[in-house]
C-alpha atoms as a PDB file:
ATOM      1  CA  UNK A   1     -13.292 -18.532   6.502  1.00  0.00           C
ATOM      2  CA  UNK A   2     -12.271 -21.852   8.516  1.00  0.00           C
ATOM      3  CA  UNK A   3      -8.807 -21.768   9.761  1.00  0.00           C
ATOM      4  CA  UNK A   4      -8.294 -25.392   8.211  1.00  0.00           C
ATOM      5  CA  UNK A   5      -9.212 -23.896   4.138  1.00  0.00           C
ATOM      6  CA  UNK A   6      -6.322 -23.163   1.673  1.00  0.00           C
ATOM      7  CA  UNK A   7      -6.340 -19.320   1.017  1.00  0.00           C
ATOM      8  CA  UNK A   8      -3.979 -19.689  -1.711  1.00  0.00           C
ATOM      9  CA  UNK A   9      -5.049 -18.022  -5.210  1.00  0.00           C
ATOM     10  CA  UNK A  10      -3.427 -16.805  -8.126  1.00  0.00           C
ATOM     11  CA  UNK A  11      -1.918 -13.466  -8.218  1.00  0.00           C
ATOM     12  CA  UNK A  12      -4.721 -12.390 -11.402  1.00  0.00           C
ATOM     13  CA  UNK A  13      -7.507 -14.078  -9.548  1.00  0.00           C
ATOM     14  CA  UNK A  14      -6.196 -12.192  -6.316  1.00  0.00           C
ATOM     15  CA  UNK A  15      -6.095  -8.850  -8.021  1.00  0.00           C
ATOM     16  CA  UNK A  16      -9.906  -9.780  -9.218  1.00  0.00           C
ATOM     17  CA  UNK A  17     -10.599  -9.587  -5.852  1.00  0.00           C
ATOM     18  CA  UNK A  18     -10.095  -5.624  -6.024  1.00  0.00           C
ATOM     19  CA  UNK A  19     -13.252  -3.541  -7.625  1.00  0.00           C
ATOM     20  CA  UNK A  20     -13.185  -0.804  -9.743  1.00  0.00           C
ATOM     21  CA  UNK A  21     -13.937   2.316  -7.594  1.00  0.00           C
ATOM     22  CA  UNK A  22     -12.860   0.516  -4.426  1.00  0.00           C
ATOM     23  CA  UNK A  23     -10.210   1.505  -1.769  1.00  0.00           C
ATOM     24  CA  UNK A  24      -7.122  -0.013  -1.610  1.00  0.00           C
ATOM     25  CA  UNK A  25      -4.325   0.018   0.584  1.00  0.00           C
ATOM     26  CA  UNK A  26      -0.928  -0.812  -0.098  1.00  0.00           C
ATOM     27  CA  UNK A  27       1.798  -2.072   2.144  1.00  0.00           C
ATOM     28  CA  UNK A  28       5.677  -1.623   1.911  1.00  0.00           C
ATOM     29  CA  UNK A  29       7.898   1.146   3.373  1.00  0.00           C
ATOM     30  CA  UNK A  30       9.231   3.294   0.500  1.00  0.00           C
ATOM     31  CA  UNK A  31      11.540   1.362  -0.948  1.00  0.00           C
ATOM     32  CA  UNK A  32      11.383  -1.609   0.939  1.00  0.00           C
ATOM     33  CA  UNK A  33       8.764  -4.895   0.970  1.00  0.00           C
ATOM     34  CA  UNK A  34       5.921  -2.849  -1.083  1.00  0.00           C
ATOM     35  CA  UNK A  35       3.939  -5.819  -2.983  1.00  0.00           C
ATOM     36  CA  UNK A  36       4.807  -4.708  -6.365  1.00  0.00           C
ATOM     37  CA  UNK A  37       4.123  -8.336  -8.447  1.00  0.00           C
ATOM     38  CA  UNK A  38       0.488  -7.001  -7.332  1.00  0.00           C
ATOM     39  CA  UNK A  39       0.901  -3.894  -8.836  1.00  0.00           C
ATOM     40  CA  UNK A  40       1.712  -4.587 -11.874  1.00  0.00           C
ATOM     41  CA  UNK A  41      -1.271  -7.597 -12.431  1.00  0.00           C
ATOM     42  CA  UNK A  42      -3.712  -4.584 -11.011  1.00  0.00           C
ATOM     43  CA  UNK A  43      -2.225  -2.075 -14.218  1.00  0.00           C
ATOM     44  CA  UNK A  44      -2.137  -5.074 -16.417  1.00  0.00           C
ATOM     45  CA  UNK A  45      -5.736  -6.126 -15.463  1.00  0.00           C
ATOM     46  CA  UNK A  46      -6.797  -2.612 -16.158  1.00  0.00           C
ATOM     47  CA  UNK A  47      -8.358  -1.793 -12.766  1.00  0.00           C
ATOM     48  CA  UNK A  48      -9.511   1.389 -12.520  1.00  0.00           C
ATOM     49  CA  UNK A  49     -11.080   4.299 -10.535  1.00  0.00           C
ATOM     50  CA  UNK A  50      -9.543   3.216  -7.484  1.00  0.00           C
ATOM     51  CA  UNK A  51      -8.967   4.999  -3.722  1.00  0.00           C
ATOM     52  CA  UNK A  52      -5.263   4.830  -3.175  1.00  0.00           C
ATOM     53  CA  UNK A  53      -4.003   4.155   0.671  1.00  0.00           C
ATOM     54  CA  UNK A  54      -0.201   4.332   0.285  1.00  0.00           C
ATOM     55  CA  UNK A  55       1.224   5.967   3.709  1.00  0.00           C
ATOM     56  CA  UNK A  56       4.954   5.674   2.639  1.00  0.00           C
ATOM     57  CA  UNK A  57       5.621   4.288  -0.689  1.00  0.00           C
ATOM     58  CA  UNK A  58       7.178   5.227  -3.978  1.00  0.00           C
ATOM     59  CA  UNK A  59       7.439   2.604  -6.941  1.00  0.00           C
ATOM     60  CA  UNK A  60       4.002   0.985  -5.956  1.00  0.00           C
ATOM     61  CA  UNK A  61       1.901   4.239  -6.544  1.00  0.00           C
ATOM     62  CA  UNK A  62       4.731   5.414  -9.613  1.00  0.00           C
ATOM     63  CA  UNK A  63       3.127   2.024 -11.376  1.00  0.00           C
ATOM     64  CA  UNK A  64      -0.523   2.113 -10.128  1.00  0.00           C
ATOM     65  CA  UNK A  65      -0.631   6.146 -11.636  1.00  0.00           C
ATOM     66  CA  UNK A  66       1.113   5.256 -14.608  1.00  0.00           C
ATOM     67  CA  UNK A  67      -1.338   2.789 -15.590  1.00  0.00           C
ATOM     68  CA  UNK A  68      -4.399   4.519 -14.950  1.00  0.00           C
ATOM     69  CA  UNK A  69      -5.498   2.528 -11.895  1.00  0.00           C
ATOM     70  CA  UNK A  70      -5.963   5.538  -9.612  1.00  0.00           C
ATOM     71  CA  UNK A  71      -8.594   8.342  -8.763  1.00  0.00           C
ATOM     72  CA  UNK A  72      -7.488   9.301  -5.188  1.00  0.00           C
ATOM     73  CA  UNK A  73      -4.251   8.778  -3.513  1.00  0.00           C
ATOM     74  CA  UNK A  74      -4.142   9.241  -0.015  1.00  0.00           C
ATOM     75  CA  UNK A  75      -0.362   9.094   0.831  1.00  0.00           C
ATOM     76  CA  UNK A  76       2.090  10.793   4.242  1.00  0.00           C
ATOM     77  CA  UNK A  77       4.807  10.480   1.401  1.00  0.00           C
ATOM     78  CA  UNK A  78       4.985   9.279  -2.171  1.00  0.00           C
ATOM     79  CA  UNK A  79       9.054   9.409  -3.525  1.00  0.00           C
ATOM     80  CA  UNK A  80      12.050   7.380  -4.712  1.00  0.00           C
ATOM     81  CA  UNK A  81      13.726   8.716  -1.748  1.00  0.00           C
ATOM     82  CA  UNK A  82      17.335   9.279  -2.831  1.00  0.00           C
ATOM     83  CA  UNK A  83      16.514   8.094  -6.736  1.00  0.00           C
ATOM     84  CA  UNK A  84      14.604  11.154  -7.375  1.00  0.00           C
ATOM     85  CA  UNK A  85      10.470  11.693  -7.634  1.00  0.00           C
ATOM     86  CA  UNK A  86       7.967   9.613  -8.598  1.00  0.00           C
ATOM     87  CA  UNK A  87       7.592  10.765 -12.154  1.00  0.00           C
ATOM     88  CA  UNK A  88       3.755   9.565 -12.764  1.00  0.00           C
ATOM     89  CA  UNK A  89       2.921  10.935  -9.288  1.00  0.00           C
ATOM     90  CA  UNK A  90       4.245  13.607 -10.005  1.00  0.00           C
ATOM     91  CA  UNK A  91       2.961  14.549 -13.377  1.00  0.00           C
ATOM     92  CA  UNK A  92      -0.600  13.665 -12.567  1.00  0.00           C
ATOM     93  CA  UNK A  93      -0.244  15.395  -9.197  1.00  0.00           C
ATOM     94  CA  UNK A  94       0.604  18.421 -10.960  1.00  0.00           C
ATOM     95  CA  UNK A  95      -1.643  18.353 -13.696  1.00  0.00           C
ATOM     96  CA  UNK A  96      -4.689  17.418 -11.108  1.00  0.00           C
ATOM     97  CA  UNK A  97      -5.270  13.712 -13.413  1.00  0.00           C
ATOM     98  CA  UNK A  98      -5.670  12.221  -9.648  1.00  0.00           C
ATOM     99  CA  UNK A  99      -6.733  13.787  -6.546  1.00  0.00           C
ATOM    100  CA  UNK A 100      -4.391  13.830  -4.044  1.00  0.00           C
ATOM    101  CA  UNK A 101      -4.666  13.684  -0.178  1.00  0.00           C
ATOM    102  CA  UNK A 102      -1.750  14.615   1.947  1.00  0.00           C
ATOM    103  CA  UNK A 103      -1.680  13.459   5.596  1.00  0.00           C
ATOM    104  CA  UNK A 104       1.029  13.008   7.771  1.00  0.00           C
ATOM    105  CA  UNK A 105       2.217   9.724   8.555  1.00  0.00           C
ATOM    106  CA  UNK A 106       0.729   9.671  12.089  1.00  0.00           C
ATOM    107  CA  UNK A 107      -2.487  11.306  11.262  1.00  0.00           C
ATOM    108  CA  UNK A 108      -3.385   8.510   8.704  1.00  0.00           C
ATOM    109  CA  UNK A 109      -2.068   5.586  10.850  1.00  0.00           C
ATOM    110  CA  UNK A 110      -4.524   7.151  13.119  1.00  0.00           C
ATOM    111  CA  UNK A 111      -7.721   7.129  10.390  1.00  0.00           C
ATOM    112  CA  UNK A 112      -6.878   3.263  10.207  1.00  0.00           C
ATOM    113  CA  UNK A 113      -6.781   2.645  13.701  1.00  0.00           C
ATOM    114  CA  UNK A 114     -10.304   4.443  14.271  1.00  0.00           C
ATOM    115  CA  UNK A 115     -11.452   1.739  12.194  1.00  0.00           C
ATOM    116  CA  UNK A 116      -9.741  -0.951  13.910  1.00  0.00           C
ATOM    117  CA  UNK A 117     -11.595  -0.311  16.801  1.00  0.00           C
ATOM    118  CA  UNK A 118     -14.988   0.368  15.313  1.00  0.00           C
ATOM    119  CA  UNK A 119     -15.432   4.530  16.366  1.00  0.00           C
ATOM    120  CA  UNK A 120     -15.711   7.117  14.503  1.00  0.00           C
ATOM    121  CA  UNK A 121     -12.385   8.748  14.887  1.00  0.00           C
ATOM    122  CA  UNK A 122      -9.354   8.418  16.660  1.00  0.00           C
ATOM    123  CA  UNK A 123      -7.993  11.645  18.029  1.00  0.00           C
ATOM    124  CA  UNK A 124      -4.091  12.929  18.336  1.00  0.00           C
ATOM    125  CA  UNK A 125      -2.055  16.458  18.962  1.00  0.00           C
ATOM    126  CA  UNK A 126      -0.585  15.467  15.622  1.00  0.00           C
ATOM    127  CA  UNK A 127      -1.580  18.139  13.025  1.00  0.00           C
ATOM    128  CA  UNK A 128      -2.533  20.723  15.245  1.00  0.00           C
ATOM    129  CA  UNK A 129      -1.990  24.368  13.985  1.00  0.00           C
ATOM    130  CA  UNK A 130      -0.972  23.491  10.615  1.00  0.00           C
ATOM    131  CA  UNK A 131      -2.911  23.768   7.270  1.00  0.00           C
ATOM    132  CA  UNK A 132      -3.320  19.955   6.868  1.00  0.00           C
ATOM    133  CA  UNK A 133      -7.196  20.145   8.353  1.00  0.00           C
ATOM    134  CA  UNK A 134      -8.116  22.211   5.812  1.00  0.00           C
ATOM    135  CA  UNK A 135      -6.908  19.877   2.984  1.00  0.00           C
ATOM    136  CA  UNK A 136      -9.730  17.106   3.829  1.00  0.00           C
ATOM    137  CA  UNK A 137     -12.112  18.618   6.498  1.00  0.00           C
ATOM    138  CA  UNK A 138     -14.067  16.063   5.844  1.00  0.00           C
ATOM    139  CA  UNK A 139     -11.912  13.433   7.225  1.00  0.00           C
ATOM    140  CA  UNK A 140      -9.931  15.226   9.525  1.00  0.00           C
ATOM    141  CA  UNK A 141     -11.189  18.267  11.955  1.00  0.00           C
ATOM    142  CA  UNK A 142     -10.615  20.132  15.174  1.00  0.00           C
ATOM    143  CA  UNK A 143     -12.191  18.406  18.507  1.00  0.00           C
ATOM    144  CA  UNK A 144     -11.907  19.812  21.930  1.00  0.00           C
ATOM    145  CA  UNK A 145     -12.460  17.470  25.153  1.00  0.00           C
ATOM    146  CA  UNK A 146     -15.607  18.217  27.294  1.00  0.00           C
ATOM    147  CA  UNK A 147     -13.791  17.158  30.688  1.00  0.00           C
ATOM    148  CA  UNK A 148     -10.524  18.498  30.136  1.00  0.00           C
ATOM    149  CA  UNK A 149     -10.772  21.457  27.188  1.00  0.00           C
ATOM    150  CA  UNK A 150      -7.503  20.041  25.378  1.00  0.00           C
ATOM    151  CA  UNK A 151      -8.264  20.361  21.818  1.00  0.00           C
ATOM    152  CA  UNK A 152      -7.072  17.255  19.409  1.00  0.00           C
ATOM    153  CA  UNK A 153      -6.956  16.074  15.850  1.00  0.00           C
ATOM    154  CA  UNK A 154      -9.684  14.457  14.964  1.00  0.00           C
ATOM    155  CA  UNK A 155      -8.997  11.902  12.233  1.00  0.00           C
ATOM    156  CA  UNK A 156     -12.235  10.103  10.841  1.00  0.00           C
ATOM    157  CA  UNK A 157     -12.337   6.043  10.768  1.00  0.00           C
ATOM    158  CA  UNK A 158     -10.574   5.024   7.064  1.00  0.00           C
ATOM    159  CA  UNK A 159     -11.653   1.272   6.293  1.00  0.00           C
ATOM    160  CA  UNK A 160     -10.081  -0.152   2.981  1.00  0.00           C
ATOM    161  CA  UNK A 161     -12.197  -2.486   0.959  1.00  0.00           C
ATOM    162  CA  UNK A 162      -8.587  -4.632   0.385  1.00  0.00           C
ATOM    163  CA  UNK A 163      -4.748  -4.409   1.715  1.00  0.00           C
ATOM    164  CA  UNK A 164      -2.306  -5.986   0.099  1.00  0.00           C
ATOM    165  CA  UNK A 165       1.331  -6.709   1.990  1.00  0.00           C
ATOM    166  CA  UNK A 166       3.981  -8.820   0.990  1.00  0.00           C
ATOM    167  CA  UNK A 167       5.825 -11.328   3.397  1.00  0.00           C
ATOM    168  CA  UNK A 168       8.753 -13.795   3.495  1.00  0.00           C
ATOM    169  CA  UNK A 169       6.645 -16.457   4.038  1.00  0.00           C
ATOM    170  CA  UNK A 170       3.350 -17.904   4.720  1.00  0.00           C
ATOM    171  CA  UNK A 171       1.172 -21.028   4.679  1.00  0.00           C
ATOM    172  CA  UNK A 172      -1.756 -22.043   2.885  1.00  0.00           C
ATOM    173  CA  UNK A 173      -4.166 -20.914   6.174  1.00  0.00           C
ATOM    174  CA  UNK A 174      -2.931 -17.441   5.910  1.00  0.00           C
ATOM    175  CA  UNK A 175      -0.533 -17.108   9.196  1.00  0.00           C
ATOM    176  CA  UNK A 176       2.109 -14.676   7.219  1.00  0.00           C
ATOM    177  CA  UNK A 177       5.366 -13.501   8.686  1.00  0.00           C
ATOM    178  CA  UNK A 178       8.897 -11.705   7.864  1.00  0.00           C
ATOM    179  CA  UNK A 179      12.337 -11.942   8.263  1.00  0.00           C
ATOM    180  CA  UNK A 180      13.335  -9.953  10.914  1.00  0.00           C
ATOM    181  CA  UNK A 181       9.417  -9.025  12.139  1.00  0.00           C
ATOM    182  CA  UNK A 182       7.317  -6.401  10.530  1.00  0.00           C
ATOM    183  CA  UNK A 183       7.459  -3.183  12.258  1.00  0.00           C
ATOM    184  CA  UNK A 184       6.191  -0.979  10.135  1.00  0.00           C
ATOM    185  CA  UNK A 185       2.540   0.092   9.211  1.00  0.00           C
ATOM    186  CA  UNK A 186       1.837  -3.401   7.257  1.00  0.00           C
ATOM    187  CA  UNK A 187       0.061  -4.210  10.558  1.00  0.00           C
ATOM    188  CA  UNK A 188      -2.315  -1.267  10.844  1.00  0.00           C
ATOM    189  CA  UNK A 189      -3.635  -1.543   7.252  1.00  0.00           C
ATOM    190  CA  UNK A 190      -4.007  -5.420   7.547  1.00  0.00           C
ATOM    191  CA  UNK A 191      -6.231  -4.728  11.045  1.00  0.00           C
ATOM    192  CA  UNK A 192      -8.350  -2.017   9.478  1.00  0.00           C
ATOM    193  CA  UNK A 193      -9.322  -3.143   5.971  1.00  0.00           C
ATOM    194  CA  UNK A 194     -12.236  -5.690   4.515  1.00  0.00           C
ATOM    195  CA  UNK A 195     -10.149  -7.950   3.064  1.00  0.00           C
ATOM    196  CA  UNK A 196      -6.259  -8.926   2.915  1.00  0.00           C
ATOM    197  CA  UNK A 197      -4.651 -10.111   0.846  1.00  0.00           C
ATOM    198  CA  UNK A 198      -1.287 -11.514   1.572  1.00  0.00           C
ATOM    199  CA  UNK A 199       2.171 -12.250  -1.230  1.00  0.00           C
ATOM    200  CA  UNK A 200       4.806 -13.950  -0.010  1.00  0.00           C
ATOM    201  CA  UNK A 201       8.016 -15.024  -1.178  1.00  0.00           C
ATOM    202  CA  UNK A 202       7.188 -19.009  -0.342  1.00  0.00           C
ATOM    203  CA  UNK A 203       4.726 -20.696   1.012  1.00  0.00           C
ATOM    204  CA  UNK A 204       6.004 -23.276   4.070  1.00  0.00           C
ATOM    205  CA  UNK A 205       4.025 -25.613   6.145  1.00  0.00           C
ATOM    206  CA  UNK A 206       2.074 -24.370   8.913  1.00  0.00           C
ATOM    207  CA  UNK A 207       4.199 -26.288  11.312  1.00  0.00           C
ATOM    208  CA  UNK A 208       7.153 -23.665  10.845  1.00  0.00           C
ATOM    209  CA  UNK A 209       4.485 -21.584  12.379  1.00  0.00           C
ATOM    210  CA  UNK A 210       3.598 -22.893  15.450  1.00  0.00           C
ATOM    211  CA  UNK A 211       7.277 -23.705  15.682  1.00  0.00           C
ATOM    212  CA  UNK A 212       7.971 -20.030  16.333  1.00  0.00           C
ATOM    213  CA  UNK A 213       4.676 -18.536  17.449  1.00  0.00           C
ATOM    214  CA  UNK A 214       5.948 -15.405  18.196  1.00  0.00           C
ATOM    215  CA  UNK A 215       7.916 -14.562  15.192  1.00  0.00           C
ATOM    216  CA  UNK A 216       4.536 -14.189  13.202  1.00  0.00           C
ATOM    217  CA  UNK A 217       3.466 -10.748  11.724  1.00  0.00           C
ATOM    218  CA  UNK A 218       0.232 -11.778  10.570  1.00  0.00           C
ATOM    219  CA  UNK A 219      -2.453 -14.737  12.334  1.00  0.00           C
ATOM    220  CA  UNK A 220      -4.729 -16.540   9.781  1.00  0.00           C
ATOM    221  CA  UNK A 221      -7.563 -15.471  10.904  1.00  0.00           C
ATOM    222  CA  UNK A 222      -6.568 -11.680  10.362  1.00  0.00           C
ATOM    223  CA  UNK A 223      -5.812 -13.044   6.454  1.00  0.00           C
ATOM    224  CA  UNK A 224      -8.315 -13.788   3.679  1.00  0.00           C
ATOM    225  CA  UNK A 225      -6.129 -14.739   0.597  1.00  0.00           C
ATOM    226  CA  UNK A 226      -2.319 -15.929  -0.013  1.00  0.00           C
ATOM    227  CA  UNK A 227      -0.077 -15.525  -2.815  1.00  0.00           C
ATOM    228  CA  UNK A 228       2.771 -17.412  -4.210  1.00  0.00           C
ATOM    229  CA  UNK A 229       4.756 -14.603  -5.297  1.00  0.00           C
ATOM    230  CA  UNK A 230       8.840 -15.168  -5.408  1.00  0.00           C
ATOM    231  CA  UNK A 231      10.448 -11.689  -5.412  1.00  0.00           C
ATOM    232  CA  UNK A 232       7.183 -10.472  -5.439  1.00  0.00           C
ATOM    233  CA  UNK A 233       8.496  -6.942  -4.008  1.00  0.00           C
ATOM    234  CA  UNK A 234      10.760  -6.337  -6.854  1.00  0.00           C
ATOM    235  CA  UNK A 235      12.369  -4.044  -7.751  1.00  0.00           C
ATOM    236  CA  UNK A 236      11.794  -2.404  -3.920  1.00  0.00           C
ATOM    237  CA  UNK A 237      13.530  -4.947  -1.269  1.00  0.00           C
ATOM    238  CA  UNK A 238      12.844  -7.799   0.860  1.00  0.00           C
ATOM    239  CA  UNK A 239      15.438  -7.747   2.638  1.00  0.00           C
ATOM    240  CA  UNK A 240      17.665  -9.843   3.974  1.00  0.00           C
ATOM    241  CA  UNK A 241      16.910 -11.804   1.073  1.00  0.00           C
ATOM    242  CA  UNK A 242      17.190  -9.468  -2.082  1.00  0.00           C
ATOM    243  CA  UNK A 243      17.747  -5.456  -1.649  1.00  0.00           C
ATOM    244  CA  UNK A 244      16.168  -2.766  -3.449  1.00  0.00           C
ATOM    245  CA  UNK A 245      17.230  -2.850  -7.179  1.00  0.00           C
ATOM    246  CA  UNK A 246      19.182   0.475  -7.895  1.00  0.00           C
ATOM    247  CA  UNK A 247      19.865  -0.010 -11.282  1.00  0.00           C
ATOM    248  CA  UNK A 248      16.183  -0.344 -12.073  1.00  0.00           C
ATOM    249  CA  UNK A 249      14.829   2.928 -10.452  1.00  0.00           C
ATOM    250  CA  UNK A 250      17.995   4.631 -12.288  1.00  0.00           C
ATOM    251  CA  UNK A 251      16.598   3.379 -15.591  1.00  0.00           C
ATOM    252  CA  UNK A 252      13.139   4.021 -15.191  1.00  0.00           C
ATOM    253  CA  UNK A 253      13.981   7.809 -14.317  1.00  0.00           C
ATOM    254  CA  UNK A 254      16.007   7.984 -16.858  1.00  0.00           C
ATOM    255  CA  UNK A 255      13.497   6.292 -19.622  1.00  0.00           C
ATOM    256  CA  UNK A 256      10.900   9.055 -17.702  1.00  0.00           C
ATOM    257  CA  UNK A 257      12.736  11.579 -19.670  1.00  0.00           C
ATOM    258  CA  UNK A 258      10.992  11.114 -23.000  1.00  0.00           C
ATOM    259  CA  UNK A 259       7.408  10.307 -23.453  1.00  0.00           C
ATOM    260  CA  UNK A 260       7.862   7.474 -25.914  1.00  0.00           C
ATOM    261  CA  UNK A 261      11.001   5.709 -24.271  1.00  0.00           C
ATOM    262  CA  UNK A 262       8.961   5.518 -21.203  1.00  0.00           C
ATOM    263  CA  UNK A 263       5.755   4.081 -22.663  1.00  0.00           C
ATOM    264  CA  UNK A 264       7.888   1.337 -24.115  1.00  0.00           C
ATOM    265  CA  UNK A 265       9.885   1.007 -21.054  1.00  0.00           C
ATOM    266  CA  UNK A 266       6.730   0.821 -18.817  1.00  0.00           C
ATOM    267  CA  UNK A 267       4.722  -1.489 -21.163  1.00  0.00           C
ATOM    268  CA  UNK A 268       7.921  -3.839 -21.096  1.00  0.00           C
ATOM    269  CA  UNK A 269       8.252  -3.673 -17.168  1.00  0.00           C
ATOM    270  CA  UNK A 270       5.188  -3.010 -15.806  1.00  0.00           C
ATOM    271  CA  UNK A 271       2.263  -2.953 -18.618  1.00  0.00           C
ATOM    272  CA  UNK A 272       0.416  -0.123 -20.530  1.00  0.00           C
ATOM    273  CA  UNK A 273       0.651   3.471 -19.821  1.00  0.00           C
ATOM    274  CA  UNK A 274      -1.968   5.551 -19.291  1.00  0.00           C
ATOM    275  CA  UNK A 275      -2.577   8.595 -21.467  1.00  0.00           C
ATOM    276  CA  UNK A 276      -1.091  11.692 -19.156  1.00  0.00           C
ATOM    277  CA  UNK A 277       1.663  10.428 -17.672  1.00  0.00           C
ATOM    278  CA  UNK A 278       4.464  11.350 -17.722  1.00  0.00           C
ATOM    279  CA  UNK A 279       5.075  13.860 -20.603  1.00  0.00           C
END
């Protein structure tokens, strides 16, 4: 795409851009910056069959579960961190309704970054000795080096089809970037996937950006679509500019309780539940 065209779309014609039965990997730290306005058009679209890439997040996955959207998750950590689990997670975890992939964080950082660089895996100590080989052999395995015998983590090239991160800001071209920089693993799903796709907060003029070169996260030509999305991580945190919204993940766990309080609760919030989750 030229570096002069307007990536800006709508968030529903953005969330067209994401197949059923594709991969899809979703930015955000826990409870902070995960692109959750996305999220919810995805369930309300009813997208479905989908390959979930979520290394640390919580609400993001709670939603795209709840409404059906996922087949696979492939996750270092899914959890509300001090507001308690992830009640669709959990109940289709437990009652096998998804598949579920558990890597550590490193390991799957690593997957992305073999795809980054075009091989076929990336190797790292990480994982060694423990029992998380055997839970995907096929994407992660033992390898030993020729020249030096050290044996190593193999972890196989993982290449989204889309990643979605939210931002403070960005410009019709695509150059994205956050308040203070990103420093999380926003920036290893972005390099890895297909196609990004970018929500921000606002959308400023591209001279902000070569203004302050150095304080951008993502360059245009690393980003295929932009978003308009004001509080667009909601109700996880963008900080400095709105924190994570307490009194929303209290309510939600507490509508989780019943079947029928949450199905309202969810179709009010979020959009429709799926059947299965939670009881």
């Amino acid at each position: 795409m030229p570096a002069h065209e307007d990536k800006r779309v709508g968030l529903a014609d953005a969330a067209a851009l994401v197949p059923a039965g594709s991969t899809l990997a979703l930015g955000g730290l826990s409870l902070n910056c995960s692109p959750m306005a996305f999220c919810r058009e995805l369930v309300r679209a009813g997208v479905r069959d989908l390959e979930l890439v979520a290394v640390v997040n919580g609400m993001g996955t709670d939603w795209l579960v709840g409404g059906g959207c996922v087949r696979r998750l492939l996750m270092g950590l899914t959890s509300f961190e001090g507001f308690g689990l992830a009640p669709n997670f959990r109940r289709a975890a437990q009652t096998k309704a998804i598949e579920v992939e558990e890597w550590s964080e490193h390991t799957l950082i690593c997957a992305l970054q073999a795809a980054t660089a075009g091989v076929p895996y990336m190797p790292t100590r990480a994982g060694l000795g423990t029992d998380m080989l055997a839970l995907h052999p096929h994407r992660t395995w033992e390898v030993v080096d020729e020249r030096s015998g050290q044996r190593f983590v193999a972890c196989g090239a993982l290449q989204p089809d889309v990643a979605v991160v939210h931002v403070h800001e960005a410009d019709r071209r695509g150059n994205a970037r956050m308040h203070p920089k990103l420093v999380w693993f926003d920036t290893e799903l972005v390099k890895a996937a297909k196609t990004v796709i970018v929500t921000a907060e606002r959308i400023v003029e591209t001279d902000s950006f070569r203004a302050a070169p150095e304080a951008t996260a993502f360059p245009s030509f690393a980003v295929d679509h932009v978003v308009e999305a004001p509080r667009g991580a909601w109700p996880t945190a963008c900080w400095p500019e709105y924190g994570y919204d307490g009194d929303f993940y209290r309510a939600y766990q507490q509508a989780a309780r019943d079947r029928d309080a949450f199905a309202a609760f969810f179709a009010e919030h979020v959009g429709p539940l799926a059947t299965g989750a939670p009881a």
